[in-house]
Every structure is written in structure tokens, then in C-alpha cells.
PDB file of N, CA and C in Angstrom:
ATOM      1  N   UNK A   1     123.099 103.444 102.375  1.00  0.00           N
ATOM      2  CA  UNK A   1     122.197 103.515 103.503  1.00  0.00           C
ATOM      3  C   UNK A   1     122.085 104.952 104.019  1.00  0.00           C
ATOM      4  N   UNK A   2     123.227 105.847 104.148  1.00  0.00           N
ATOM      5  CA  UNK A   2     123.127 107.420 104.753  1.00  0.00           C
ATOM      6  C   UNK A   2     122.202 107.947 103.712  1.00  0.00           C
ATOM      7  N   UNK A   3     122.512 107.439 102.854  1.00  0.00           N
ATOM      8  CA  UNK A   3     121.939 108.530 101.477  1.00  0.00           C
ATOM      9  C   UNK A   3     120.081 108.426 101.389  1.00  0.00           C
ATOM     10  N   UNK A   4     119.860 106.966 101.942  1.00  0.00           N
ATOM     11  CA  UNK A   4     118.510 106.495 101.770  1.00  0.00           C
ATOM     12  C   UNK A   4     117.748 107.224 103.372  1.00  0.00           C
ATOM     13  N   UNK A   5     119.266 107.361 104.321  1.00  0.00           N
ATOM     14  CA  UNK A   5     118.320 107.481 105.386  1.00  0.00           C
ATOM     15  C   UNK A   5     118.193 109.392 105.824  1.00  0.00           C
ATOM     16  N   UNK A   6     118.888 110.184 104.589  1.00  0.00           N
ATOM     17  CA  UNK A   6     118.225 111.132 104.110  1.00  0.00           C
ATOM     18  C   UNK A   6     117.228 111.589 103.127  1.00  0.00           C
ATOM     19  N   UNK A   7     117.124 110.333 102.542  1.00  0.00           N
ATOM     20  CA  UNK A   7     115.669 110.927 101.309  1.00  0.00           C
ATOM     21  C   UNK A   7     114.204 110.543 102.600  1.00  0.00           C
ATOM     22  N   UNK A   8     114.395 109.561 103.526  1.00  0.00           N
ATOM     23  CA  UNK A   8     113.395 109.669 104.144  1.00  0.00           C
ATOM     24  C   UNK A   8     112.826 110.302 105.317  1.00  0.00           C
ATOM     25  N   UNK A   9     113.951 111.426 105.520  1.00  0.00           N
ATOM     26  CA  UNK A   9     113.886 112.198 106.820  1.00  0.00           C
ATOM     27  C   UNK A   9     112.773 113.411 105.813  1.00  0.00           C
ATOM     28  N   UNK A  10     111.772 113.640 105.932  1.00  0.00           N
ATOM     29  CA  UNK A  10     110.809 114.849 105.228  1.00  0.00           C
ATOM     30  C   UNK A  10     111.320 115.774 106.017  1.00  0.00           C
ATOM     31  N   UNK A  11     112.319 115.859 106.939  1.00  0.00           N
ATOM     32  CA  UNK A  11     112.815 117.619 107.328  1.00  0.00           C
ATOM     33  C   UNK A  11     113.998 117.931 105.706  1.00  0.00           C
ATOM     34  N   UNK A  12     114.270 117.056 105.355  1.00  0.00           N
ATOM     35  CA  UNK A  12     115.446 117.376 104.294  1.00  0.00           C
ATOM     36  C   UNK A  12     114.761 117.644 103.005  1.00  0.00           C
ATOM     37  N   UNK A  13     113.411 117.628 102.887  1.00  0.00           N
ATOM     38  CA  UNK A  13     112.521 117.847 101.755  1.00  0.00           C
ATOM     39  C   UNK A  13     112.732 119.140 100.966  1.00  0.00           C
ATOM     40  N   UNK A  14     112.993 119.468  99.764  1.00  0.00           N
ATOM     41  CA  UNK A  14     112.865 118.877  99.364  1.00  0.00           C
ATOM     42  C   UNK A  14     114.337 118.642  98.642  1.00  0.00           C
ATOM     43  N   UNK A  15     114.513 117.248  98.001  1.00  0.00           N
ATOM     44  CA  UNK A  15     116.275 116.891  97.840  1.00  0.00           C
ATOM     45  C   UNK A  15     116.341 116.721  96.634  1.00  0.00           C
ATOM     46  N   UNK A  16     118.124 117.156  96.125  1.00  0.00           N
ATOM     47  CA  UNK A  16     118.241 117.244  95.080  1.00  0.00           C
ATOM     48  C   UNK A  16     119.318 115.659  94.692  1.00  0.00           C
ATOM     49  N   UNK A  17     118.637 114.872  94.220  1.00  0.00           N
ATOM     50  CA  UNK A  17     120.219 113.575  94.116  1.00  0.00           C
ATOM     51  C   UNK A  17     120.765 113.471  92.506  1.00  0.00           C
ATOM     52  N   UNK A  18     122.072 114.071  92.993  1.00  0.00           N
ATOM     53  CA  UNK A  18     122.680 113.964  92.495  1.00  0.00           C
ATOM     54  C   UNK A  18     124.391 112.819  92.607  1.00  0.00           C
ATOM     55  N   UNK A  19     125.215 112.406  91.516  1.00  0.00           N
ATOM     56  CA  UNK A  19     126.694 112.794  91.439  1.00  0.00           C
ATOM     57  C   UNK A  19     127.428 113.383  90.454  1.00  0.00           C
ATOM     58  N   UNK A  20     128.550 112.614  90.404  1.00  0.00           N
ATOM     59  CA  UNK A  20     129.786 113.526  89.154  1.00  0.00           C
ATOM     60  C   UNK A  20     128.642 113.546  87.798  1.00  0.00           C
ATOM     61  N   UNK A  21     128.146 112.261  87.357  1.00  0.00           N
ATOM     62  CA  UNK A  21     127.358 112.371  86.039  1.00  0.00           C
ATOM     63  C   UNK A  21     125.732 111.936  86.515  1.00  0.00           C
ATOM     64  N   UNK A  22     125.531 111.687  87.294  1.00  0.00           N
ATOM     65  CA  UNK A  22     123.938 111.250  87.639  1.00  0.00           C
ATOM     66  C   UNK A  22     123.527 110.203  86.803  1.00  0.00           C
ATOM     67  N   UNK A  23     124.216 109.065  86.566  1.00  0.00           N
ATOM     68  CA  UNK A  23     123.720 107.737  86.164  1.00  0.00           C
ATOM     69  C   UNK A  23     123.876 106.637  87.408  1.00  0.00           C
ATOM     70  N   UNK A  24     125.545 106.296  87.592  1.00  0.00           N
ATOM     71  CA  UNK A  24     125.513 104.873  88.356  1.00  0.00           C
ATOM     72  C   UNK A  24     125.424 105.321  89.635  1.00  0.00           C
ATOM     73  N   UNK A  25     125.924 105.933  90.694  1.00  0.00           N
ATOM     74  CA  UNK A  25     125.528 106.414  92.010  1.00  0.00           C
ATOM     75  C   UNK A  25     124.492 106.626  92.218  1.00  0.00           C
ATOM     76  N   UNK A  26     123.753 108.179  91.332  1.00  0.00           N
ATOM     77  CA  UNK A  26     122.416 107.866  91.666  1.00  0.00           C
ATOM     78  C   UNK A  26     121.293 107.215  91.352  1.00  0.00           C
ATOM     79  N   UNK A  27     121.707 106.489  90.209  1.00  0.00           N
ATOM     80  CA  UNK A  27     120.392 105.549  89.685  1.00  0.00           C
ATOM     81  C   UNK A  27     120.593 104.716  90.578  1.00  0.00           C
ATOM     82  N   UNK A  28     121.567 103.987  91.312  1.00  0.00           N
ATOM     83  CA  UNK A  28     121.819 103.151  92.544  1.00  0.00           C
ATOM     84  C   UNK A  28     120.792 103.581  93.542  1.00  0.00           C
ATOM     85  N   UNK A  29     121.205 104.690  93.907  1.00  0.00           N
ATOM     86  CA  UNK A  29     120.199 105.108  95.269  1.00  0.00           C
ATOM     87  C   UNK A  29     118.820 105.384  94.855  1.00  0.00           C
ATOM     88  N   UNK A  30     118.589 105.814  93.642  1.00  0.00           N
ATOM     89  CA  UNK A  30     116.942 106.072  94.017  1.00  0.00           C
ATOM     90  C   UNK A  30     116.178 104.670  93.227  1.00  0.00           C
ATOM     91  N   UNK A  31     117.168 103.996  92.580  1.00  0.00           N
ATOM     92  CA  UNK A  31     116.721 102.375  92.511  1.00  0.00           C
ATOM     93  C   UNK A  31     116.408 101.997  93.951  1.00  0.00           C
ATOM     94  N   UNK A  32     117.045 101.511  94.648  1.00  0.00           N
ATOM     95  CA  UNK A  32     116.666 101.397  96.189  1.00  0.00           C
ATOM     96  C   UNK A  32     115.585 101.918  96.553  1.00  0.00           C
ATOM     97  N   UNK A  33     116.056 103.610  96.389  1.00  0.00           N
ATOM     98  CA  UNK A  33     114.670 104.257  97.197  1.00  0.00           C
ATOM     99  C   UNK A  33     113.151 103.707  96.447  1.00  0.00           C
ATOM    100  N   UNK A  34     113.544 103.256  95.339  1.00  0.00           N
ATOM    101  CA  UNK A  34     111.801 102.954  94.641  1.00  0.00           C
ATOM    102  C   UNK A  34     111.511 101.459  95.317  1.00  0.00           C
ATOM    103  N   UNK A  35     112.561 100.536  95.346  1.00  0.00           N
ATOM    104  CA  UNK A  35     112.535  99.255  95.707  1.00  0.00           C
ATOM    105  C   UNK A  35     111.534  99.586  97.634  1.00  0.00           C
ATOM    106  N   UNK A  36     112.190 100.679  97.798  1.00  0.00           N
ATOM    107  CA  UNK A  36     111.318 100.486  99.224  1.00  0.00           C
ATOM    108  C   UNK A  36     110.379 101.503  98.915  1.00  0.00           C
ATOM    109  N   UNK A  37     110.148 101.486  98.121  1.00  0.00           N
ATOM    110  CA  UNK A  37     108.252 102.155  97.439  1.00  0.00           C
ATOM    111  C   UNK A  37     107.544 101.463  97.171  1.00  0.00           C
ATOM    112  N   UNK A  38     108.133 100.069  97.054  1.00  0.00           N
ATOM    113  CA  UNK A  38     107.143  99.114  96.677  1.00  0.00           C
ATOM    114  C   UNK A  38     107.186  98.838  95.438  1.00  0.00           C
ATOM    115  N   UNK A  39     107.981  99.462  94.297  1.00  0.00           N
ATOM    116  CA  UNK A  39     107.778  99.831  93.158  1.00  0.00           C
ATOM    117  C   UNK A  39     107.676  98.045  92.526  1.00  0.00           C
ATOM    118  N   UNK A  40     107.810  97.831  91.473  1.00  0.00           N
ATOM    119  CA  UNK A  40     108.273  96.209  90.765  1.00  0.00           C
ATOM    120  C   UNK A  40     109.845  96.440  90.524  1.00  0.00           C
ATOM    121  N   UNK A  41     110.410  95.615  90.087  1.00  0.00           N
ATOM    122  CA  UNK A  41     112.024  95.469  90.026  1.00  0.00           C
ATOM    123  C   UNK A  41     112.140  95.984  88.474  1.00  0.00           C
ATOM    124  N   UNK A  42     111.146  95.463  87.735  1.00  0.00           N
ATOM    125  CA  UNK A  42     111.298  95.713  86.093  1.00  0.00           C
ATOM    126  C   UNK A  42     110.782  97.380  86.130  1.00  0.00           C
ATOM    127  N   UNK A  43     109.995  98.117  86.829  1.00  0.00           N
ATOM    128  CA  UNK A  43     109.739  99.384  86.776  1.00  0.00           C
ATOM    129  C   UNK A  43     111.096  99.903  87.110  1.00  0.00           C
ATOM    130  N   UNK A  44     111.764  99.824  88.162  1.00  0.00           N
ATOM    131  CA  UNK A  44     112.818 100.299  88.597  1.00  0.00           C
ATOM    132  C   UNK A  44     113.817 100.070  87.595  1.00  0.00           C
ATOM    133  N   UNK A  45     114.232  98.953  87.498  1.00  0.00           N
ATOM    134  CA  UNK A  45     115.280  98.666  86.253  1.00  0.00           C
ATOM    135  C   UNK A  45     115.164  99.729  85.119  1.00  0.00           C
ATOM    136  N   UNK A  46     113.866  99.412  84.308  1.00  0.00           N
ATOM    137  CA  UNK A  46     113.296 100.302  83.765  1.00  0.00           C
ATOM    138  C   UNK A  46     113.587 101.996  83.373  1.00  0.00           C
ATOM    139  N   UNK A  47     113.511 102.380  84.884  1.00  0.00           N
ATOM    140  CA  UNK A  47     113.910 103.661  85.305  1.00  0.00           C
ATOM    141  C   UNK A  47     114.950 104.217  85.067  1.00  0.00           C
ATOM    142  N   UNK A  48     115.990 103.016  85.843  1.00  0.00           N
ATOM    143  CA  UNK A  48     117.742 103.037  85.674  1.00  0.00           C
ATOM    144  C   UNK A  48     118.240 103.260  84.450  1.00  0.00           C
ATOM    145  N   UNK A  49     117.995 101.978  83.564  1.00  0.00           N
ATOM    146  CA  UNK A  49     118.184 102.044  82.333  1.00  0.00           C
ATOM    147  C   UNK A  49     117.722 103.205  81.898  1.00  0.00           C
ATOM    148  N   UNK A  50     116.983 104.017  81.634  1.00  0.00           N
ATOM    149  CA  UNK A  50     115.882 105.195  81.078  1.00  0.00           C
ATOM    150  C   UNK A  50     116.747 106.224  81.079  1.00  0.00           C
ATOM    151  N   UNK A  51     117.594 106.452  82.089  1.00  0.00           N
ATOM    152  CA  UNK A  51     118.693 107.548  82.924  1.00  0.00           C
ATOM    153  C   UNK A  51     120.341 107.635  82.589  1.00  0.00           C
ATOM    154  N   UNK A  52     120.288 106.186  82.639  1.00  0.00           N
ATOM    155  CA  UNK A  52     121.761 105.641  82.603  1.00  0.00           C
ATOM    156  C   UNK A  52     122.325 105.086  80.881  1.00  0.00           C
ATOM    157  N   UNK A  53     120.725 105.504  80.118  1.00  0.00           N
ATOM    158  CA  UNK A  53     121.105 104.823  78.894  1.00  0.00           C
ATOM    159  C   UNK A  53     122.213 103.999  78.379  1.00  0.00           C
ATOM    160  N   UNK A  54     123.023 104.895  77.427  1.00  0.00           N
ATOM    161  CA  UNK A  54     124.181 103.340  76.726  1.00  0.00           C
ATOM    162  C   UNK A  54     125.204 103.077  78.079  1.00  0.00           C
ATOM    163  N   UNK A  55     125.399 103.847  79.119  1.00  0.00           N
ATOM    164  CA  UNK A  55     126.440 104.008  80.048  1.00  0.00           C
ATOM    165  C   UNK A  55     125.639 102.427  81.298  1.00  0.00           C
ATOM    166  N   UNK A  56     124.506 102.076  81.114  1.00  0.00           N
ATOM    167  CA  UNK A  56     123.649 101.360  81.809  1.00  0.00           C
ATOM    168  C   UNK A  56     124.740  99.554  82.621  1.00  0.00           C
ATOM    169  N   UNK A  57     124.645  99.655  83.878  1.00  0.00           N
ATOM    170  CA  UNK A  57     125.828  98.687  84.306  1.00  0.00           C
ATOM    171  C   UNK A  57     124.370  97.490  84.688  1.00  0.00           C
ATOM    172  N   UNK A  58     125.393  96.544  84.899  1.00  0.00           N
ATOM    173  CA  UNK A  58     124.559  95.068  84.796  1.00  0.00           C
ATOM    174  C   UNK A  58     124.973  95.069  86.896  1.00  0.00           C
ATOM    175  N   UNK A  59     126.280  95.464  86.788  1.00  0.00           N
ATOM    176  CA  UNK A  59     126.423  95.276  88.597  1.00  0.00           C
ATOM    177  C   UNK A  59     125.417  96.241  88.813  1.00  0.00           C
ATOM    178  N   UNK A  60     125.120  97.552  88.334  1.00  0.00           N
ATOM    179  CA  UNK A  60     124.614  98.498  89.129  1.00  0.00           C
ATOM    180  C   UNK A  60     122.871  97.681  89.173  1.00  0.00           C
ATOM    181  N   UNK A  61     122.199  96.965  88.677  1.00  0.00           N
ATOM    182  CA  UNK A  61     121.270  96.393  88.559  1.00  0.00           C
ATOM    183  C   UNK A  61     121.433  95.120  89.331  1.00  0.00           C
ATOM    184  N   UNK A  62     122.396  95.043  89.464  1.00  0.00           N
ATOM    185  CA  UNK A  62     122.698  93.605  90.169  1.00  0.00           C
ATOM    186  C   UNK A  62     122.325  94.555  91.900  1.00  0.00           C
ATOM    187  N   UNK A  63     123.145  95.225  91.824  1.00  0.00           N
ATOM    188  CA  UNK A  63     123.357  95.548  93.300  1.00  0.00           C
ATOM    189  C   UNK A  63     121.674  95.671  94.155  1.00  0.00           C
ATOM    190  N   UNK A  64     121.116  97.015  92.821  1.00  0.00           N
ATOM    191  CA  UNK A  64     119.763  97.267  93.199  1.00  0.00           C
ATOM    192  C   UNK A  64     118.749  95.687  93.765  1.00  0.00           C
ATOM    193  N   UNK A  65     119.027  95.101  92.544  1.00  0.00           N
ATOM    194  CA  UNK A  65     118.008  93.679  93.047  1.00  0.00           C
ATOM    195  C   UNK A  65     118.821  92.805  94.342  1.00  0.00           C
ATOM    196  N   UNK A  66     119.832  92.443  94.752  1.00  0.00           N
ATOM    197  CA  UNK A  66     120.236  92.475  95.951  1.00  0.00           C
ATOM    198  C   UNK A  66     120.215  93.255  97.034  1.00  0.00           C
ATOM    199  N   UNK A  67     119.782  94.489  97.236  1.00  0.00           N
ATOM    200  CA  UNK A  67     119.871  95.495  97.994  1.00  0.00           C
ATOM    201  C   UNK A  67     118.121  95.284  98.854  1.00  0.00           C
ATOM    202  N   UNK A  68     118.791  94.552 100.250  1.00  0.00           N
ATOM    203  CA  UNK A  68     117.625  94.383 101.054  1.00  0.00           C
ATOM    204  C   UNK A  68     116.976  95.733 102.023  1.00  0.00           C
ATOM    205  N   UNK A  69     116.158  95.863 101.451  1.00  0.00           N
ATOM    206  CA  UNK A  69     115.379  96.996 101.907  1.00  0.00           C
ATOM    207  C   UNK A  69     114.851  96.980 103.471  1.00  0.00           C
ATOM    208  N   UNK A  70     115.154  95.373 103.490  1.00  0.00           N
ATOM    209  CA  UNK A  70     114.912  95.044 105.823  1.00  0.00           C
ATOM    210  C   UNK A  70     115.785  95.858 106.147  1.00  0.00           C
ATOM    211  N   UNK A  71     116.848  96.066 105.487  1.00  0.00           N
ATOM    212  CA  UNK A  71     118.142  96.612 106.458  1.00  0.00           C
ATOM    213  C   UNK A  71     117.638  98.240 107.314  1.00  0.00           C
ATOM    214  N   UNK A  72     116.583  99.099 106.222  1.00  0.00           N
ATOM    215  CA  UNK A  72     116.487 100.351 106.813  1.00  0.00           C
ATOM    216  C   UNK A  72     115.364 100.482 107.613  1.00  0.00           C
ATOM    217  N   UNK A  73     114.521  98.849 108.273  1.00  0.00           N
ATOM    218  CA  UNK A  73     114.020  98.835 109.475  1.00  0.00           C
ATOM    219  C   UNK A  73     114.443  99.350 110.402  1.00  0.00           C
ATOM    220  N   UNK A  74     115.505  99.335 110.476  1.00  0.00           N
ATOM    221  CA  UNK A  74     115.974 100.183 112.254  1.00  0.00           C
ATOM    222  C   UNK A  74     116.040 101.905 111.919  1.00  0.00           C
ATOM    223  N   UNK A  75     115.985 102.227 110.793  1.00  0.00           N
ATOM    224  CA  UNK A  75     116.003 103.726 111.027  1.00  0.00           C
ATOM    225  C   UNK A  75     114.847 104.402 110.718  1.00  0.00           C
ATOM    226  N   UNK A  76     113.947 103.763 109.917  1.00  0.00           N
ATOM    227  CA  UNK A  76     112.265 103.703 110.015  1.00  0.00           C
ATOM    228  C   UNK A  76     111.730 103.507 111.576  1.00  0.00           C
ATOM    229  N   UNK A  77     112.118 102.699 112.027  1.00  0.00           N
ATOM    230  CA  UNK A  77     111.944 102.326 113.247  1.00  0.00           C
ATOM    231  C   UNK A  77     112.242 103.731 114.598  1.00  0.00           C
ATOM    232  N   UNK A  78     113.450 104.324 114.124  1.00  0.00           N
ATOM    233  CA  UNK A  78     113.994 105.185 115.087  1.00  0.00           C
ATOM    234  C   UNK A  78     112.926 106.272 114.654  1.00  0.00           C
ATOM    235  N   UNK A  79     112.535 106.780 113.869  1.00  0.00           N
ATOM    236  CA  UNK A  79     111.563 107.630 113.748  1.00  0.00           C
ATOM    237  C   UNK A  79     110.282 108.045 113.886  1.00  0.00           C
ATOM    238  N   UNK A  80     109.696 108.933 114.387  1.00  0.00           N
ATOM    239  CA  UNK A  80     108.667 108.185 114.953  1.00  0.00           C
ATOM    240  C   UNK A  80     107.277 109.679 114.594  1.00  0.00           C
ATOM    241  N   UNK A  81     106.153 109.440 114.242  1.00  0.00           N
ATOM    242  CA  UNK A  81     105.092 110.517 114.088  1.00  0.00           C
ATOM    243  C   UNK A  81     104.370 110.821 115.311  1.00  0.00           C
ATOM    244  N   UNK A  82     104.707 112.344 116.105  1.00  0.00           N
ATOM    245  CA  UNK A  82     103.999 112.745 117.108  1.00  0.00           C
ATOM    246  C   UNK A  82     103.034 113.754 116.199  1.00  0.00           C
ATOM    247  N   UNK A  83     101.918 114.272 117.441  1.00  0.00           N
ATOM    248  CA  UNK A  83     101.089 115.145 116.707  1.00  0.00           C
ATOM    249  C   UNK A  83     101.302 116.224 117.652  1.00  0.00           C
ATOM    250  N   UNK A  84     101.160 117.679 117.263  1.00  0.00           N
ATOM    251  CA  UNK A  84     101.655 118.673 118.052  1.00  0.00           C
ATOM    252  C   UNK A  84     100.513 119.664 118.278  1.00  0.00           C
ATOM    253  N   UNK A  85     100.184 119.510 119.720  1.00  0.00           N
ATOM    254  CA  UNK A  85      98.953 120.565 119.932  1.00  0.00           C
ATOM    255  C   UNK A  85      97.452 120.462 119.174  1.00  0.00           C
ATOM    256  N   UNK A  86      96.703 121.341 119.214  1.00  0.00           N
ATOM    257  CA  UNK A  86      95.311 121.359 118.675  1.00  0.00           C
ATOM    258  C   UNK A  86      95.512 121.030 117.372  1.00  0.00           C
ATOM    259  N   UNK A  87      96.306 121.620 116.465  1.00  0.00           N
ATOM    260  CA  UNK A  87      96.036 121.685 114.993  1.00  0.00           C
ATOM    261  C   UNK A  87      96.606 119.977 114.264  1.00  0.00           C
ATOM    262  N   UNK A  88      96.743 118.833 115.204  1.00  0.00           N
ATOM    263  CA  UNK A  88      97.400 117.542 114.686  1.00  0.00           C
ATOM    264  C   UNK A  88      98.100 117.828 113.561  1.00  0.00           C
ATOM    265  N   UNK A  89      99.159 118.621 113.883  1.00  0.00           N
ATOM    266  CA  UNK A  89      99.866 118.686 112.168  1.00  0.00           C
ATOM    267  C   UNK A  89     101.209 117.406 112.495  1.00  0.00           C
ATOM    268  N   UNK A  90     101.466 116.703 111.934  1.00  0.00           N
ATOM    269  CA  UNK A  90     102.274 115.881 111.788  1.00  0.00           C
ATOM    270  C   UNK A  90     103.423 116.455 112.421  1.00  0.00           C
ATOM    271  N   UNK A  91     104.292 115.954 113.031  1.00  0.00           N
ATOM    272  CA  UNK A  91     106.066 115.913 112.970  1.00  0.00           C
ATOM    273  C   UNK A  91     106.660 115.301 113.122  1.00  0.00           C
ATOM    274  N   UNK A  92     107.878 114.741 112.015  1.00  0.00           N
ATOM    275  CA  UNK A  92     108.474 113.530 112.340  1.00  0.00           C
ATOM    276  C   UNK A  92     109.897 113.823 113.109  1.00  0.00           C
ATOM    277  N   UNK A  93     109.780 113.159 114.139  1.00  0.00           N
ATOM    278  CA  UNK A  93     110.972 113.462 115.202  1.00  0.00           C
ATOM    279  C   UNK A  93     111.958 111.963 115.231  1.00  0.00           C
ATOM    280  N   UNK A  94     112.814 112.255 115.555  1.00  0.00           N
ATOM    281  CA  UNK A  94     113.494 110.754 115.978  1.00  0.00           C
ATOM    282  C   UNK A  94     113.601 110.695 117.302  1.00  0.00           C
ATOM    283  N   UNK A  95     113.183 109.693 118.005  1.00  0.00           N
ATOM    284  CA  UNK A  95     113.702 109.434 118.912  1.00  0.00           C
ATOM    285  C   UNK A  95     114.828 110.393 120.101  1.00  0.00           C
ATOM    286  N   UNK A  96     114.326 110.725 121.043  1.00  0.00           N
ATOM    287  CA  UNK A  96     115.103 111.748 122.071  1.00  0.00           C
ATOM    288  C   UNK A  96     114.598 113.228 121.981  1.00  0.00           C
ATOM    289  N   UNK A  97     113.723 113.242 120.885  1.00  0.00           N
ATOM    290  CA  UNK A  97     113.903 115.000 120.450  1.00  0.00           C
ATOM    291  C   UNK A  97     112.964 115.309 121.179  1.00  0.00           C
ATOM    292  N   UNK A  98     112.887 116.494 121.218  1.00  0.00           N
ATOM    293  CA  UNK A  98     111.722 117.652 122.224  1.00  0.00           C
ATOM    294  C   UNK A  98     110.643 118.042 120.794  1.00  0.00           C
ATOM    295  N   UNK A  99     109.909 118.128 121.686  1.00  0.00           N
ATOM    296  CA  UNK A  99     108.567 118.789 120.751  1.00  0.00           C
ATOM    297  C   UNK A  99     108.780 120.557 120.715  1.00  0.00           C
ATOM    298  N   UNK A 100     109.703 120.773 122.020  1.00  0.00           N
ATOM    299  CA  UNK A 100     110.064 122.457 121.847  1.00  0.00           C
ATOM    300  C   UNK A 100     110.525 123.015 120.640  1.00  0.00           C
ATOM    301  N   UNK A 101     109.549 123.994 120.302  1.00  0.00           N
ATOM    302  CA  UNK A 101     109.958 125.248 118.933  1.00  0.00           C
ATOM    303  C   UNK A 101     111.051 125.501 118.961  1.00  0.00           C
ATOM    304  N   UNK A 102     112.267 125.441 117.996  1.00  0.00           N
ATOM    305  CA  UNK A 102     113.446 126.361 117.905  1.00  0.00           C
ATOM    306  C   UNK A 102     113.107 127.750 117.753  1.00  0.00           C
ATOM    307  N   UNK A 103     113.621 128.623 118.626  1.00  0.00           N
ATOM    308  CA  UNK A 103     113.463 130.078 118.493  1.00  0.00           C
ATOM    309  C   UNK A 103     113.439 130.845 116.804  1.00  0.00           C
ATOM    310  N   UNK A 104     112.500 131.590 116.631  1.00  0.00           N
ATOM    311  CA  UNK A 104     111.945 132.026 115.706  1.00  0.00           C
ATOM    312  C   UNK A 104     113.327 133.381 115.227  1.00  0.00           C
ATOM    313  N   UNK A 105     113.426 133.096 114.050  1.00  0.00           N
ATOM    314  CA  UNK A 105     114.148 133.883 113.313  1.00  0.00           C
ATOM    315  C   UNK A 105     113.608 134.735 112.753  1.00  0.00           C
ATOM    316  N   UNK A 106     114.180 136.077 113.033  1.00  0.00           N
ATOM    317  CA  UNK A 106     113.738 137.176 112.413  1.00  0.00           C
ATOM    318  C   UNK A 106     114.449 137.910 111.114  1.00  0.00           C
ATOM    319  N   UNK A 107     114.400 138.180 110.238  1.00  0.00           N
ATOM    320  CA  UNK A 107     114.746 139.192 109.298  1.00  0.00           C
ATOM    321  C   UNK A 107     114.367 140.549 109.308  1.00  0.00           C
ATOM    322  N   UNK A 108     115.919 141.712 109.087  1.00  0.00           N
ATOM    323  CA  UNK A 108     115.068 143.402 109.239  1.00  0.00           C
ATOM    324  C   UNK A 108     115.377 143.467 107.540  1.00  0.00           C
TER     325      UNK A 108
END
């Protein structure tokens, strides 16, 4: 769930997922993350397998197709799209935050 509820914060854009070998951890998480893309289960599987080749787990597929995607309603929920000034450029804030600029960093 932390891991999912950083691929959807677009301030963390853009992300690199990784672990120790980049098969069962992260084919786990971005299985999920496709499952709440809407993706099909056999695309995703698909995917996993594609990544995870001969090393490919039946739990780690198990987990993905059990893995209820309602659960990250509340942090979808906490987030929220204001529009800022004349130019409506998007910003996604969570909940409590100020629309105030962080002071501008300079380089000499």
C-alpha cells in the first residue's frame, strides 16, 4: 500500500521501482498498480510472467488477483486537484496543504 500510495502521488514523478532482483516485489506492486489501471488480470499476469520469467510465483499471482484495489480509496480520496491562479495548471495537494510557493532556489 506505501509503495502504491507513492506511484500515485505525481510530485514523486518520475519513479524508478525497483528490488534486490526486480521480479517478485516488484512485479507485485506494479501488478497492483495496473490492476488499479483498469488493466485485465490476464494482461497483468501476462506482464508479471514476461518479467519474472522461469523465477514466475503462483502466490505472487495469487496475491495480485486478491489484492483489492477499494482499499486505496481513502488515499485517492485524501488527495485532492486544486487549480492555481490564471494559468489553471493542475496541483495535486493532499489535504491541509497551502497553495503557498516554497521559496525559490537559487544556484551561483
Amino acid at each position: 500500500m506505501e509503495a502504491l500510495k507513492i506511484l500515485l502521488d505525481v510530485r514523486n514523478h518520475p519513479v524508478l521501482i525497483h528490488c534486490k532482483r526486480g521480479k517478485h516485489r516488484t512485479g507485485c506492486v506494479v501488478g497492483c498498480f495496473r490492476k488499479m489501471q483498469n488493466w485485465c488480470l490476464s494482461s497483468v499476469f501476462e506482464e508479471y510472467q514476461r518479467y519474472a520469467g522461469a523465477k514466475s510465483r503462483t502466490a505472487d499471482l495469487t496475491f495480485i488477483e486478491m489484492f483489492d484495489i477499494i482499499n486505496l480509496r481513502q488515499c485517492l480520496y485524501s488527495i485532492i486537484y486544486q487549480y492555481q491562479g490564471a494559468s489553471k495548471k493542475h496541483k495535486l495537494m493532499y489535504q491541509g496543504e497551502t497553495t503557498q510557493k516554497p521559496p525559490r532556489l537559487t544556484s551561483f
